[in-house]
N, C-alpha and C. Protein backbone atom coordinates (compact mmCIF):
# COMPACT_ATOMS: atom_id res chain seq x y z
N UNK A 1 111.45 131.77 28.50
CA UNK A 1 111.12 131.85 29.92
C UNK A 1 111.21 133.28 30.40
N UNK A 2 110.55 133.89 31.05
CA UNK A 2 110.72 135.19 31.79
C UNK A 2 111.97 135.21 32.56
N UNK A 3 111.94 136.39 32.86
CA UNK A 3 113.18 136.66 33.36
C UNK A 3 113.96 136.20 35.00
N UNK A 4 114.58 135.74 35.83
CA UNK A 4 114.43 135.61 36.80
C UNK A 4 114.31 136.01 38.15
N UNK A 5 114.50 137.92 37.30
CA UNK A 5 114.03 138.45 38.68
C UNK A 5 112.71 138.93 39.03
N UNK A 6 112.24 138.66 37.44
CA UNK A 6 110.30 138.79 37.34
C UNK A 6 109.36 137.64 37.77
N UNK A 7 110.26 136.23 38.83
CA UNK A 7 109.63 135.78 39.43
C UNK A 7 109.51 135.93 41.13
N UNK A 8 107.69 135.51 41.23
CA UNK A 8 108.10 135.14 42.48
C UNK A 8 108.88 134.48 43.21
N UNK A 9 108.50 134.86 44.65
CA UNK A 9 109.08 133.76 45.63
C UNK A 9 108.69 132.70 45.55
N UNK A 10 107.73 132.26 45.47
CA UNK A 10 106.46 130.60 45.20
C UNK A 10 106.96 130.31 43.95
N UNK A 11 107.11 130.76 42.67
CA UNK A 11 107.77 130.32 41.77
C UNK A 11 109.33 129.79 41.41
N UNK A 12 109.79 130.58 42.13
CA UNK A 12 111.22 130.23 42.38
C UNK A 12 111.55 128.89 43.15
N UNK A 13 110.41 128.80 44.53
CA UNK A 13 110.65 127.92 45.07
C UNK A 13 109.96 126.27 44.45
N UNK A 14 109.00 126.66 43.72
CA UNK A 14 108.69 125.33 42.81
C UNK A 14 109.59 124.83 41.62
N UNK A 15 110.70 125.89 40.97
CA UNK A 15 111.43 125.93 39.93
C UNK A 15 112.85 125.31 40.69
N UNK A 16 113.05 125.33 41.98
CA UNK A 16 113.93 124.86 42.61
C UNK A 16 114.05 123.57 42.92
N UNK A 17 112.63 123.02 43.76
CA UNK A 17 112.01 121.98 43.61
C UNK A 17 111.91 120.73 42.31
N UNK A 18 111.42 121.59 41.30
CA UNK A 18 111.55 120.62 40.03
C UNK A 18 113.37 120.10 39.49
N UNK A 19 113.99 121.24 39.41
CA UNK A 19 115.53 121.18 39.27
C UNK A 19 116.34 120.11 40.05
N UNK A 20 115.50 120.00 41.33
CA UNK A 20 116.00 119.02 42.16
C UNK A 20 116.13 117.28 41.73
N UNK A 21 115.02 117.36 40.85
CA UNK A 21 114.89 116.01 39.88
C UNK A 21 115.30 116.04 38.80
N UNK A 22 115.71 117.20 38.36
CA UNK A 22 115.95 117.20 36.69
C UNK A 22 114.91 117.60 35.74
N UNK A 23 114.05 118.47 36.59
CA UNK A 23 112.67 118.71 35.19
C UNK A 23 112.79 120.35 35.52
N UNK A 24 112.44 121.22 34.13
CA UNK A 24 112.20 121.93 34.05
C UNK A 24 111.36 122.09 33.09
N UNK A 25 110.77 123.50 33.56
CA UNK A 25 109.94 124.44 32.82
C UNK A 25 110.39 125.22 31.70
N UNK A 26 110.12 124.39 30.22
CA UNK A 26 110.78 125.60 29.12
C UNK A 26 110.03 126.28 28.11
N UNK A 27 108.63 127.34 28.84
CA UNK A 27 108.00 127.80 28.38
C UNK A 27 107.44 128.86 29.37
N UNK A 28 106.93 129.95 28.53
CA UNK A 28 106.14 131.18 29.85
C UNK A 28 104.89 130.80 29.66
N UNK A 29 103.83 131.17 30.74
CA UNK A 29 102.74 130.58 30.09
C UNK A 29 102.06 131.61 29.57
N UNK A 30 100.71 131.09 28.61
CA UNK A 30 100.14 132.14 27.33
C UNK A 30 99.89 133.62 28.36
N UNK A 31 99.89 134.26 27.03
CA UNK A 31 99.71 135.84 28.10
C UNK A 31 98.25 136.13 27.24
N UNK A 32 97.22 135.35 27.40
CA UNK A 32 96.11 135.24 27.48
C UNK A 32 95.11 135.55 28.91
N UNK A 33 94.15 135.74 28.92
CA UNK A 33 93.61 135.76 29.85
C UNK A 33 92.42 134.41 29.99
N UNK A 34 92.11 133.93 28.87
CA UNK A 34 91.18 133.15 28.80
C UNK A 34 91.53 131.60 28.28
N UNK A 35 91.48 130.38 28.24
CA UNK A 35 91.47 129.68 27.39
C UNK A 35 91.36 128.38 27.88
N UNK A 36 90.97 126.93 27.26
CA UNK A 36 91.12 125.88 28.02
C UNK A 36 92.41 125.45 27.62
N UNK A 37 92.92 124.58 29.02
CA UNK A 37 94.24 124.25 28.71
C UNK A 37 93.96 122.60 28.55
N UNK A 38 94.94 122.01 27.51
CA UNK A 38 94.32 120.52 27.51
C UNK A 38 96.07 119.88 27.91
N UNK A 39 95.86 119.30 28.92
CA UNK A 39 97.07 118.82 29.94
C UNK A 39 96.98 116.83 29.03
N UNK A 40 97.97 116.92 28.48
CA UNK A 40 98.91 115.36 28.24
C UNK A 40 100.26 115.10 27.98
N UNK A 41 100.56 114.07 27.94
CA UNK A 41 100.00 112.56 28.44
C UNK A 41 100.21 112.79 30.03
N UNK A 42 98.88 111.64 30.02
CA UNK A 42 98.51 111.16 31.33
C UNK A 42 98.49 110.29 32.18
N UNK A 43 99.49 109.47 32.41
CA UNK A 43 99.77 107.71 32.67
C UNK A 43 100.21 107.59 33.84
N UNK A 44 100.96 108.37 34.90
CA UNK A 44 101.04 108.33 35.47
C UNK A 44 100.79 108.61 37.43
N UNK A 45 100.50 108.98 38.69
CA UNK A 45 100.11 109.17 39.67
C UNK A 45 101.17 110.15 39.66
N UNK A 46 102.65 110.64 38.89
CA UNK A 46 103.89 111.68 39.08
C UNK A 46 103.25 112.56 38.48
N UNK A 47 102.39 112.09 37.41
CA UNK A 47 102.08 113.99 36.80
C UNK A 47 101.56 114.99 37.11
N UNK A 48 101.01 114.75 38.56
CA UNK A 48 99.95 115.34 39.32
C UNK A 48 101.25 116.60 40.54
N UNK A 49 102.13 115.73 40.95
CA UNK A 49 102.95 116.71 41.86
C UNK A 49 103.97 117.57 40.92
N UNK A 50 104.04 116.23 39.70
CA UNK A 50 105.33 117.31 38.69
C UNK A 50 104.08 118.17 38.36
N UNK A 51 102.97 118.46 37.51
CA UNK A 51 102.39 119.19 37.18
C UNK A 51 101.95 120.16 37.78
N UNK A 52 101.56 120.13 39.42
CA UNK A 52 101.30 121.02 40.33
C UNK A 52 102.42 121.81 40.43
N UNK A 53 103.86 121.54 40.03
CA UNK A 53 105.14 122.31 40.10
C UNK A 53 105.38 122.97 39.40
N UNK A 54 104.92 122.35 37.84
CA UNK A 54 104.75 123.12 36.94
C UNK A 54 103.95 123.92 37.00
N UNK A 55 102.50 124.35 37.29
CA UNK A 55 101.92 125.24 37.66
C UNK A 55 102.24 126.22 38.70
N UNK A 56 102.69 125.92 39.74
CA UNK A 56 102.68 126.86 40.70
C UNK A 56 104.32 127.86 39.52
N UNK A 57 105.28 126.93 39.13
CA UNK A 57 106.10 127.96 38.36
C UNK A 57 105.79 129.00 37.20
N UNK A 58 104.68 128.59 36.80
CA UNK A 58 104.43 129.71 36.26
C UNK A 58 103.11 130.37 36.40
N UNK A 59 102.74 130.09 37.56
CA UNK A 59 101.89 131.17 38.32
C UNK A 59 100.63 131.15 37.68
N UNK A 60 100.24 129.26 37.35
CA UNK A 60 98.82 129.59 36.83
C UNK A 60 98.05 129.30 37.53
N UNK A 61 96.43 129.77 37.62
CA UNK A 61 95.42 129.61 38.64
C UNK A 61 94.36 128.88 37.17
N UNK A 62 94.78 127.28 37.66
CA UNK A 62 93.75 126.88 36.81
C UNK A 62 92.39 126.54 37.27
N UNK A 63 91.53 126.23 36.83
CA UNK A 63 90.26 125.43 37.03
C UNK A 63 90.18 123.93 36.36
N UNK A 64 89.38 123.34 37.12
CA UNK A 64 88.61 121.88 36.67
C UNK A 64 87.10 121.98 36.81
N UNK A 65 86.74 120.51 36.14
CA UNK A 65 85.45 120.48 35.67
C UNK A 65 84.96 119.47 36.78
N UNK A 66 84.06 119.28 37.25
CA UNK A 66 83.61 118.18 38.33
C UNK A 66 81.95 118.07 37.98
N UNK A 67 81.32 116.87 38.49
CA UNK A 67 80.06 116.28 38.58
C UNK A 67 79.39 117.44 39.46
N UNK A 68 78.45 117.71 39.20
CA UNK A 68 77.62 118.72 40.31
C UNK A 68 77.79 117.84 41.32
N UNK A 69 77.57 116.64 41.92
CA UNK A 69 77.13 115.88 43.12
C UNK A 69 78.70 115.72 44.11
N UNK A 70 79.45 116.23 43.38
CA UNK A 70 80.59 116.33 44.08
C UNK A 70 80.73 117.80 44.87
N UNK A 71 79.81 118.51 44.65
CA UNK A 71 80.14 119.71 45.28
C UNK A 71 78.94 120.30 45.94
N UNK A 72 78.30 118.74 46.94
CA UNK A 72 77.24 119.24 48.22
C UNK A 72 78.03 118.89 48.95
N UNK A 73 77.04 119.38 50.54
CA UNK A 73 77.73 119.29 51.81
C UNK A 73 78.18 118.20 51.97
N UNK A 74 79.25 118.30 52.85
CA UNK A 74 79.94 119.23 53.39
C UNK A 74 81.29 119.28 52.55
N UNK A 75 81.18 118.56 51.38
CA UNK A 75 82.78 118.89 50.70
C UNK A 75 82.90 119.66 49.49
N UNK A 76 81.82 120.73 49.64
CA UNK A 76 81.58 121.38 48.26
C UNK A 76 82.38 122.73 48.14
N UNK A 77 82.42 123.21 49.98
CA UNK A 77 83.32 124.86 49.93
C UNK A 77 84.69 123.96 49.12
N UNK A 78 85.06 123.27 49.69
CA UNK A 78 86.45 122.45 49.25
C UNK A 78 86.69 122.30 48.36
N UNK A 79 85.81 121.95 47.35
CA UNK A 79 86.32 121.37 45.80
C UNK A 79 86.36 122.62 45.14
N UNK A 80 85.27 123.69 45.49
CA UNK A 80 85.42 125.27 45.15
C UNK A 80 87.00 125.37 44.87
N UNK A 81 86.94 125.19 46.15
CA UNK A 81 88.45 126.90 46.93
C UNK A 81 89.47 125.70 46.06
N UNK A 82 89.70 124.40 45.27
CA UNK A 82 90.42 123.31 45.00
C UNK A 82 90.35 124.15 43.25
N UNK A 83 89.49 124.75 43.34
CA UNK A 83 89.42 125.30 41.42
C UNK A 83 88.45 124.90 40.55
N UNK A 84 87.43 123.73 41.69
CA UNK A 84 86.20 122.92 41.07
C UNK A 84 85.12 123.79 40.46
N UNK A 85 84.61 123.07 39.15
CA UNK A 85 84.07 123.98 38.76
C UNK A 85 82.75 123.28 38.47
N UNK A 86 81.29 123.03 39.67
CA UNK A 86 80.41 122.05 38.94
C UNK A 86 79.60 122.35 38.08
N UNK A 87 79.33 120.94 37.38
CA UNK A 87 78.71 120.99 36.03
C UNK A 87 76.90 119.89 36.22
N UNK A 88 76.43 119.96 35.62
CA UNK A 88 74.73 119.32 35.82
C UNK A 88 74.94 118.67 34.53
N UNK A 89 74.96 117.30 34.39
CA UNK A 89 75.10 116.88 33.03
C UNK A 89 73.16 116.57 33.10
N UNK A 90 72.30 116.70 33.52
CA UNK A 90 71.06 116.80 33.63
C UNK A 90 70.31 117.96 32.89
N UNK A 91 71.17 119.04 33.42
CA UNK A 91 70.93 120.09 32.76
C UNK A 91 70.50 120.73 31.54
N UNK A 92 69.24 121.29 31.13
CA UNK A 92 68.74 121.41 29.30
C UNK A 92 69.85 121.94 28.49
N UNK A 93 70.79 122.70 29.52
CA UNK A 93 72.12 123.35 28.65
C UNK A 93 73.11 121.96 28.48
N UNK A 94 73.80 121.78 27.65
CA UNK A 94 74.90 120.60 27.48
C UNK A 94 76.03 121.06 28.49
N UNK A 95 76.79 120.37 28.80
CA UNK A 95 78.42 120.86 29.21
C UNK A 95 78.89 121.94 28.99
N UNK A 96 79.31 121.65 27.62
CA UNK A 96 80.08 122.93 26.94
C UNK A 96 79.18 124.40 26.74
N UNK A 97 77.53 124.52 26.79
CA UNK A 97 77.03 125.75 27.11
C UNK A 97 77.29 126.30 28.45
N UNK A 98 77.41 125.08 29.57
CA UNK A 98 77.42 125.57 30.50
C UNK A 98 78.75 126.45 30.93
N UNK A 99 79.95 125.58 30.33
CA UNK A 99 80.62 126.49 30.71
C UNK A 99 81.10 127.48 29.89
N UNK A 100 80.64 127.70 28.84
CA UNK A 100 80.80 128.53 27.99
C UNK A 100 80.10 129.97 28.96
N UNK A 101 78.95 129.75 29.19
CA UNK A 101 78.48 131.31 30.36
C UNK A 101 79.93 130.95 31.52
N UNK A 102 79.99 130.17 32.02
CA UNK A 102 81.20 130.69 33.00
C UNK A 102 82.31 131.33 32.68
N UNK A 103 82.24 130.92 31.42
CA UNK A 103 83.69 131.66 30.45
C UNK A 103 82.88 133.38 30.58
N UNK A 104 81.92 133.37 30.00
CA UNK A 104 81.53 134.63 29.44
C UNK A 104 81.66 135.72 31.44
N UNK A 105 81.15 134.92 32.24
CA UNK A 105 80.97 135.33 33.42
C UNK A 105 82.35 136.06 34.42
N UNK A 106 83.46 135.56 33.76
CA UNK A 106 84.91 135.96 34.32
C UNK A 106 85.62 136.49 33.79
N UNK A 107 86.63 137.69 33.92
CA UNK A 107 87.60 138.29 32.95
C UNK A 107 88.67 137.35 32.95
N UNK A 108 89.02 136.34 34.18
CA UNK A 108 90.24 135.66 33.74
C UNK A 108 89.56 133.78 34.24
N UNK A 109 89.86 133.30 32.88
CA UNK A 109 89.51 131.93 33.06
C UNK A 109 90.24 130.50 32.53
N UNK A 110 90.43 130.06 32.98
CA UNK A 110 91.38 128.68 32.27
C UNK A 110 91.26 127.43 32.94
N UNK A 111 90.63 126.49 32.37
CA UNK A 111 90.37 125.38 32.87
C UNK A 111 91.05 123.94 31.69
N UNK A 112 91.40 123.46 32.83
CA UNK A 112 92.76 122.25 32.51
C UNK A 112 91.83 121.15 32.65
N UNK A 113 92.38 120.17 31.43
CA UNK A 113 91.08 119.17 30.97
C UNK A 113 92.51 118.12 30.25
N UNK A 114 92.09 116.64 30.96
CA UNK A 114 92.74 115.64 30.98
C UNK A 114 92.06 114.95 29.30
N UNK A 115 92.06 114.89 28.31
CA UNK A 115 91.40 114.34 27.75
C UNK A 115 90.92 112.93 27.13
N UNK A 116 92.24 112.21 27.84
CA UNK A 116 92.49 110.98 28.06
C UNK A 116 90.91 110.73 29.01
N UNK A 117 91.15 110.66 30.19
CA UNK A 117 90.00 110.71 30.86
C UNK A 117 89.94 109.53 31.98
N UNK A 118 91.64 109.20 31.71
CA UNK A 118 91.94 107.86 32.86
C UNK A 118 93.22 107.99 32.40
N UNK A 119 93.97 107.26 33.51
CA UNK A 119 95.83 107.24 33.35
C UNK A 119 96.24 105.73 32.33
N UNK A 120 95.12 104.79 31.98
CA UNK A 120 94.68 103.91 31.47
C UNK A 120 95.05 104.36 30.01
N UNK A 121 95.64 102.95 28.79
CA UNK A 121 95.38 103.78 27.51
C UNK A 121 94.08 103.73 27.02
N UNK A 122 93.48 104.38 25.99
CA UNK A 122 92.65 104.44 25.56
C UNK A 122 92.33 104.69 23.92
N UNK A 123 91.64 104.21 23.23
CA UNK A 123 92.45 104.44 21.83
C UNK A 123 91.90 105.79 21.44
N UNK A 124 91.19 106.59 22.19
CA UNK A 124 90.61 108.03 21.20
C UNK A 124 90.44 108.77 22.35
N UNK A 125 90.63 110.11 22.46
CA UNK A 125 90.23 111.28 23.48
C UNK A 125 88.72 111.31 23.68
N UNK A 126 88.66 111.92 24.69
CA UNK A 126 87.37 112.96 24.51
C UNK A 126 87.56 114.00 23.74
N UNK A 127 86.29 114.08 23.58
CA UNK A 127 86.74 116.08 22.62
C UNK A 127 85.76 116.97 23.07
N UNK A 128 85.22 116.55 24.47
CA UNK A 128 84.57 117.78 24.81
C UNK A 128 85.57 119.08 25.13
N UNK A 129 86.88 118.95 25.38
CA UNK A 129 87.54 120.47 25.43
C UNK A 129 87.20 121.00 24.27
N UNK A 130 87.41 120.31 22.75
CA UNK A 130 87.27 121.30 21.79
C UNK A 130 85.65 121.99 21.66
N UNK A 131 84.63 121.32 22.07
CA UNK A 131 83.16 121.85 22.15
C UNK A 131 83.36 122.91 23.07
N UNK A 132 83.95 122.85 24.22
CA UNK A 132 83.77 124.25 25.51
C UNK A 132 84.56 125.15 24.28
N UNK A 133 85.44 125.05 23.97
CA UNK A 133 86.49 125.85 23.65
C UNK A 133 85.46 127.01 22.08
N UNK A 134 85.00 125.67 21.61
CA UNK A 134 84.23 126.80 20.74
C UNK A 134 82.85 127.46 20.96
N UNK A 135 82.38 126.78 21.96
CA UNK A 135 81.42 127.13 22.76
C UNK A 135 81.37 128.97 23.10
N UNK A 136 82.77 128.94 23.79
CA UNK A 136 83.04 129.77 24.61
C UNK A 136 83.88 130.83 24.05
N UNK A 137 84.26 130.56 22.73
CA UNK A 137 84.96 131.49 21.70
C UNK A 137 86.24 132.11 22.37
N UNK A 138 87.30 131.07 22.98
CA UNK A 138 88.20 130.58 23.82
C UNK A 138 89.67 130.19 23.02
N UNK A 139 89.99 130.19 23.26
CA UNK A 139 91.42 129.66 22.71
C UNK A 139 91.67 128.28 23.03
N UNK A 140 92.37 127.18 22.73
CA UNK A 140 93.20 125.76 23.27
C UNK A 140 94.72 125.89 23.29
N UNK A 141 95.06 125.71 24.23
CA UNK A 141 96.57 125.57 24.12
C UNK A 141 97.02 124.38 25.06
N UNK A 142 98.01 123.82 24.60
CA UNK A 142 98.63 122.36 25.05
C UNK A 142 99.77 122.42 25.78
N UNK A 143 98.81 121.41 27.07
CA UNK A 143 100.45 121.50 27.71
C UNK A 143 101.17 120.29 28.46
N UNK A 144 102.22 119.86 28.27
CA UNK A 144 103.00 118.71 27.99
C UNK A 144 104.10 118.64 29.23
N UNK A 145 103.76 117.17 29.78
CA UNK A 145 104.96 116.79 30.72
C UNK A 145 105.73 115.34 29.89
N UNK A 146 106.84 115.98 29.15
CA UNK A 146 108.10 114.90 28.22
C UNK A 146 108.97 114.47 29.70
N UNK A 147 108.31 113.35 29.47
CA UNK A 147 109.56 112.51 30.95
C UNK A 147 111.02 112.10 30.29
N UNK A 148 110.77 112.29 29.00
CA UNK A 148 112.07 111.29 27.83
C UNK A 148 112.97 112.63 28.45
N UNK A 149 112.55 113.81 28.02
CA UNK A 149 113.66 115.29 28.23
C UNK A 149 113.50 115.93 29.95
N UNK A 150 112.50 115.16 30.61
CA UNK A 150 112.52 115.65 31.70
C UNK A 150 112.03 117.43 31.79
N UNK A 151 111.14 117.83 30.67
CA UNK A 151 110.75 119.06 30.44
C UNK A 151 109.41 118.83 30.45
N UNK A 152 108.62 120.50 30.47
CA UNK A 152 107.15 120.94 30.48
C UNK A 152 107.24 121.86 30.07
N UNK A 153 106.05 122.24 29.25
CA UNK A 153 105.38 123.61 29.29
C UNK A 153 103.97 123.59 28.17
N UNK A 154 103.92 124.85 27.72
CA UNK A 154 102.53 124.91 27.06
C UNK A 154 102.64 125.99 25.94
N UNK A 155 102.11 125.20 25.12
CA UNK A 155 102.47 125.85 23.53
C UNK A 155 101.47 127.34 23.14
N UNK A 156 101.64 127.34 21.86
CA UNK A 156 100.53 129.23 21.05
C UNK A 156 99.72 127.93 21.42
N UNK A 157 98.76 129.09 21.91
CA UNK A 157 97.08 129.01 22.11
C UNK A 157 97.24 129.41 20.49
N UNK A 158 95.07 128.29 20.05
CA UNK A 158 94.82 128.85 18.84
C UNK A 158 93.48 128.60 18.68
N UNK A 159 92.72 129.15 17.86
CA UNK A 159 91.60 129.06 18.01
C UNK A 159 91.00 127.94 17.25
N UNK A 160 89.69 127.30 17.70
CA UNK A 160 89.51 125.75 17.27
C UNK A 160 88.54 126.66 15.61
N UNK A 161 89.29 125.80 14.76
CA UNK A 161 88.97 126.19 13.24
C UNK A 161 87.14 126.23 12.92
N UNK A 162 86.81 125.28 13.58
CA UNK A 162 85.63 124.50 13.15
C UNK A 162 85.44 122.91 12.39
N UNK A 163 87.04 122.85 12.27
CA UNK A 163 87.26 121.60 11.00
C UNK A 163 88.33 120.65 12.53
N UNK A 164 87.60 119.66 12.65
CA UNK A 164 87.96 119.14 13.88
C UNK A 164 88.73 118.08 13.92
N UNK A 165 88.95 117.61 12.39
CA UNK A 165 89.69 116.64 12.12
C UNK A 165 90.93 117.14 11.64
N UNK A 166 90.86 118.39 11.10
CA UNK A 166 92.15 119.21 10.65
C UNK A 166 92.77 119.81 12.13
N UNK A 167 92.40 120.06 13.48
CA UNK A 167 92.75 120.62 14.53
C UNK A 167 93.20 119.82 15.20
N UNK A 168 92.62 118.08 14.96
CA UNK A 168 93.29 116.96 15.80
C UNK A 168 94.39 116.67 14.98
N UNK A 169 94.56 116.96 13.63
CA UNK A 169 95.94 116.59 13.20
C UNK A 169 96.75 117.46 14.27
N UNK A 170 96.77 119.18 13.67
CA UNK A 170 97.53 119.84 14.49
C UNK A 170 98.14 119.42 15.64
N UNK A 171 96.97 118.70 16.45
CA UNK A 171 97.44 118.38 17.97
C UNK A 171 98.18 117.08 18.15
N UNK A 172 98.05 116.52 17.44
CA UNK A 172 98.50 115.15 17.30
C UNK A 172 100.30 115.40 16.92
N UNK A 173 100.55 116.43 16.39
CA UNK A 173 101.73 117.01 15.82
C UNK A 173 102.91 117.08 16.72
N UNK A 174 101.72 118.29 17.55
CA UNK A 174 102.38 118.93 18.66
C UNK A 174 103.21 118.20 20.21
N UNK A 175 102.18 116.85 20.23
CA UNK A 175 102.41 116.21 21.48
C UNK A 175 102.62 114.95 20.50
N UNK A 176 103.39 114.54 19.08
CA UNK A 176 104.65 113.37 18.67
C UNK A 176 105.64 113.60 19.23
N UNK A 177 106.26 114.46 19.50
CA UNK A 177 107.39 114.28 20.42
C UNK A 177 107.73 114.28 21.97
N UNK A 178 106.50 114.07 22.40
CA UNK A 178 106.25 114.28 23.97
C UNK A 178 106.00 112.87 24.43
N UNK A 179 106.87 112.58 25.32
CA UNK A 179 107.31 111.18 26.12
C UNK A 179 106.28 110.34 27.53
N UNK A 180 105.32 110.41 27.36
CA UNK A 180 104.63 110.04 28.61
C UNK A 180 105.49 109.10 29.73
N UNK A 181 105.20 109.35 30.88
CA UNK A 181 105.85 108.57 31.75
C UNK A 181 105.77 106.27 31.31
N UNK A 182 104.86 106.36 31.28
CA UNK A 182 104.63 104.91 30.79
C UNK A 182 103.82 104.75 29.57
N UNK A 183 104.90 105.24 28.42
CA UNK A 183 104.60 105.45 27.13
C UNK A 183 103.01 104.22 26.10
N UNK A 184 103.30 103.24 26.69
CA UNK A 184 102.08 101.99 26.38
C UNK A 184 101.26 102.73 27.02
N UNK A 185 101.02 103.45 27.58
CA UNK A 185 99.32 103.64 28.55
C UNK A 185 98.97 105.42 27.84
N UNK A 186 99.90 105.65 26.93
CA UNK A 186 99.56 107.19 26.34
C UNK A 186 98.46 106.88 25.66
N UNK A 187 97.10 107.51 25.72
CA UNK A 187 95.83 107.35 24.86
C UNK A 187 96.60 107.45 23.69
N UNK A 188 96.16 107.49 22.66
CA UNK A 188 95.70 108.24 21.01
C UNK A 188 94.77 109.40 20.72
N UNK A 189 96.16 110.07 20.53
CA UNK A 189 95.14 111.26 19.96
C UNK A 189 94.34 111.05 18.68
N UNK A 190 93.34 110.67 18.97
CA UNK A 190 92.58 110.30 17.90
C UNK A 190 91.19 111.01 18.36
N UNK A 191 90.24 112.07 17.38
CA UNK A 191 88.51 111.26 17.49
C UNK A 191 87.78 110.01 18.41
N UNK A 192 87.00 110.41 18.84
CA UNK A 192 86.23 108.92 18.85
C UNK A 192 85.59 108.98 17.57
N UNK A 193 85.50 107.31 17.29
CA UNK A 193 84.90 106.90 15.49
C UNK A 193 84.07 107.26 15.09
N UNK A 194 82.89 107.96 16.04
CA UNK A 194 81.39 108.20 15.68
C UNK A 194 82.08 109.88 14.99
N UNK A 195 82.98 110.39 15.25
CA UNK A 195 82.73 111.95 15.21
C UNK A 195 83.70 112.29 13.78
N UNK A 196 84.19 111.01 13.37
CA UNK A 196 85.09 111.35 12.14
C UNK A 196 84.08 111.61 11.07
N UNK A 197 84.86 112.62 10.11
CA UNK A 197 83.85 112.78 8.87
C UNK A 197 82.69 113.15 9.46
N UNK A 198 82.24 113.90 9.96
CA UNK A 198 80.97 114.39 10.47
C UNK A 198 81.09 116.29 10.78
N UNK A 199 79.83 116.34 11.28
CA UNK A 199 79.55 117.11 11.52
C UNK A 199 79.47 117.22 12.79
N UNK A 200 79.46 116.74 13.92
CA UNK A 200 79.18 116.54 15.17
C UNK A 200 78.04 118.09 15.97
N UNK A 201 77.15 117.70 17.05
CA UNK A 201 76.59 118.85 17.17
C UNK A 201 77.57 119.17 19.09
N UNK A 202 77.22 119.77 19.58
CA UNK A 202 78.52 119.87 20.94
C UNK A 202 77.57 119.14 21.55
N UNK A 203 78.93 118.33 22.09
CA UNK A 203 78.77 117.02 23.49
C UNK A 203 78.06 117.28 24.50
N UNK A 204 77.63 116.40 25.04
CA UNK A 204 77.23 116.44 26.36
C UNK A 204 78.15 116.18 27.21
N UNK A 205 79.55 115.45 27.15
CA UNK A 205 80.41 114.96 27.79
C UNK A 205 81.82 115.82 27.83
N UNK A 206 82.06 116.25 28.69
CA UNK A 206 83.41 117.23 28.66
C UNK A 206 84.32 116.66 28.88
């Protein structure tokens, strides 16, 4: 963790906040400038204020991915200035090209991607983070709310190999010891079945 007089005031006061329940932050976050962050497990309606706590403590300015149609009038300045980032799944570019130019377009970028894709279980992720991520010649790094230890944070960023079944082991590794709030409703880090043993070409679906 950094030091505590190298935080802010807003950090301090979210690190105070979390302490108040018993959760802390036991990680700095990457000293990257770029990368997608892939946020699990996801089961609960708590991971959203603990996670916003966790963020504001370590002072990250993330982004999300949204439907283009979510960001016309009149609620589109909003989902902006919220970190929204829209996407045209219509579009001749796929997802992951698209935001791969937004990557290329910013010196500092990081967008946080649920991959579950509902608080629901599910037996396999999405894996459009890993398509943006190589898309965009980006880093992945994981980051974890353990309700069992009442801890968070976010691991080495690393770069996606190309071998996608060898990178979901990795990840699958990393978040075995991480406790979801209502452990039955934690997806599986798994592939979806079509993409095992393959070659896959990048998703349309992020």
């Amino acid at each position: 963790m950094g030091r505590p007089s190298s935080l802010t005031l807003r950090q301090r006061f979210a690190r105070y906040l979390l302490s108040l329940f018993g959760w802390k932050v036991e990680t700095d976050a990457p000293d990257i400038a770029k990368y997608v962050l892939v946020v699990y497990p996801h089961t609960s309606n708590w991971d959203f204020p603990i996670g916003y706590l966790g963020k504001m403590s370590l002072a990250l300015k993330l982004r999300w991915v949204g439907k283009h149609t979510l960001f016309h009038w009149p609620y589109g300045w909003l989902m902006r200035a919220l970190g929204g980032i829209s996407v045209d799944r219509r579009s001749r570019n796929n997802v992951s090209q698209q935001l791969a130019e937004v990557y290329r377009d910013h010196d500092e970028m990081i967008i946080a991607i649920t991959p579950e894709g509902t608080r629901s279980y599910v037996p396999h992720w999405k894996s459009g983070f890993y398509y943006i991520a190589q898309a965009a010649n980006v880093p992945i790094a994981l980051a974890y709310i353990d309700y069992r230890r009442k801890r968070m944070g976010i691991g080495e960023p690393f770069m996606p190999s190309g071998d996608i079944e060898a990178d979901f082991e990795r990840i699958r590794a990393f978040f075995a010891d991480k406790t979801a709030c209502y452990p039955d409703k934690a997806g599986a880090v798994e592939l979806p079945p079509k993409e095992k043993s393959s070659e896959p070409e990048l998703r349309r679906s992020a």
